[in-house]
Protein backbone atom coordinates (compact mmCIF):
# COMPACT_ATOMS: atom_id res chain seq x y z
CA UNK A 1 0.00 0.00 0.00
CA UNK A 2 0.96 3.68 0.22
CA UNK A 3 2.19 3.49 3.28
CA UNK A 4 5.28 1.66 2.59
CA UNK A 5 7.33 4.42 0.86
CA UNK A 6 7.54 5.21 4.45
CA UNK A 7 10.46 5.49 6.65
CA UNK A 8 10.42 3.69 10.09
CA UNK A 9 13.91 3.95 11.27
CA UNK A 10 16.19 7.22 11.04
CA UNK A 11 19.06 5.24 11.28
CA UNK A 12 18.03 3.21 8.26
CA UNK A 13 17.77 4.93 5.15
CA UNK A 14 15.16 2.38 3.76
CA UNK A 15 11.32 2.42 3.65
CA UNK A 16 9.19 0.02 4.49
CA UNK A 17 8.73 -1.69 0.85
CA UNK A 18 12.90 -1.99 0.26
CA UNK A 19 12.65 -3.38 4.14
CA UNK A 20 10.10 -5.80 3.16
CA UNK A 21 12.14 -6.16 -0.78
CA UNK A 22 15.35 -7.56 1.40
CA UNK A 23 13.59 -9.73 4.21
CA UNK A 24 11.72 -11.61 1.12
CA UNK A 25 14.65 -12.29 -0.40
CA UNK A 26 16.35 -13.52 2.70
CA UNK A 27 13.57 -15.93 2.90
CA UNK A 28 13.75 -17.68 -0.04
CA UNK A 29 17.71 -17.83 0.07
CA UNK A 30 16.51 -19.85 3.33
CA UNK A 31 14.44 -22.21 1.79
CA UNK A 32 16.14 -24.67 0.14
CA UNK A 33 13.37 -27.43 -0.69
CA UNK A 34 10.23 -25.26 -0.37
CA UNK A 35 8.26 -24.33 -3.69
CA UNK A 36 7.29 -20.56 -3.13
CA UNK A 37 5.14 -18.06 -5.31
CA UNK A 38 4.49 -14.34 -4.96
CA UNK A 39 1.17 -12.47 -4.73
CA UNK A 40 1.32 -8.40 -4.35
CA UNK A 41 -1.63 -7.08 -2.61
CA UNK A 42 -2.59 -3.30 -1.81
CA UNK A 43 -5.86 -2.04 -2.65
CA UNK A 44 -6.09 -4.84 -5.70
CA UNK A 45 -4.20 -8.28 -5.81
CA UNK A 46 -1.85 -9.62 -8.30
CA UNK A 47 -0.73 -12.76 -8.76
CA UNK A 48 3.33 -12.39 -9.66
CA UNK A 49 4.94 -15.62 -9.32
CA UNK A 50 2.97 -18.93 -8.86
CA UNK A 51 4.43 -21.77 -6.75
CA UNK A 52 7.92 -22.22 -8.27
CA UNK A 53 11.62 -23.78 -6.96
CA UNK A 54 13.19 -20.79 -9.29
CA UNK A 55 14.73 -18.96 -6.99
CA UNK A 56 16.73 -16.81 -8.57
CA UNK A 57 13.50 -15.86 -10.25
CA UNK A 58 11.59 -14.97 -7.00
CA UNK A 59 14.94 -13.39 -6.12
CA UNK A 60 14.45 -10.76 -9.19
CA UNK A 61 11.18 -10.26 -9.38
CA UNK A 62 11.49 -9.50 -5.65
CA UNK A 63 14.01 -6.78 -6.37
CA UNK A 64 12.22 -5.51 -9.32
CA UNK A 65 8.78 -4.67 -7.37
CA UNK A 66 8.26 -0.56 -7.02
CA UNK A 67 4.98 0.60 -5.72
CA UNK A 68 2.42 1.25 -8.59
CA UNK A 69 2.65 -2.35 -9.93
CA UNK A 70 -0.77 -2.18 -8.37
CA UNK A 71 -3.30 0.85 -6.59
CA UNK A 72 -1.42 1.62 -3.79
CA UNK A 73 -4.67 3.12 -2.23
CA UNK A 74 -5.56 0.81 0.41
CA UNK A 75 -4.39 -2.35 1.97
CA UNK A 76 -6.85 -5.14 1.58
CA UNK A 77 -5.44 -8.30 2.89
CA UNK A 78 -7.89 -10.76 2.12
CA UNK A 79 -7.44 -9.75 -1.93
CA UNK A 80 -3.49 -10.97 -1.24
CA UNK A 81 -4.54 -14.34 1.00
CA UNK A 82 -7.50 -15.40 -1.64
């Protein structure tokens, strides 16, 4: 959603969504036998990567997500979980 161009953490020059961007990524580097797939969600859902063992492709898409893929306006979580 919108709100994660936000900063949390002066120390940190990152918002929220390159926060989230770098956790992601160090979750899939973590799962080494573990299909995994990639839904964006905000005030729409999109379906980005489906269940896959590719993860150097999660890894990029990962990096490549900017805000505006989808309406920012909004965070409806139960678009992202169905």
């Amino acid at each position: 959603s919108g709100s994660m161009r936000y900063q949390d953490d002066e120390s940190d020059v990152r918002n929220r969504l390159e926060v989230a961007k770098d956790e992601a990524i160090r979750f899939v580097e973590r799962r080494d036998n573990d299909a995994i797939g990639l839904a964006l969600f905000a005030n729409d859902a999109l379906s980005r990567v489906p269940l896959t063992m590719d993860k150097s492709l999660l890894k990029r898409v990962i990096q490549e997500i900017e805000l505006g893929f989808i309406n920012p306006d909004g965070t409806l979580l139960f678009t992202g979980v169905l």
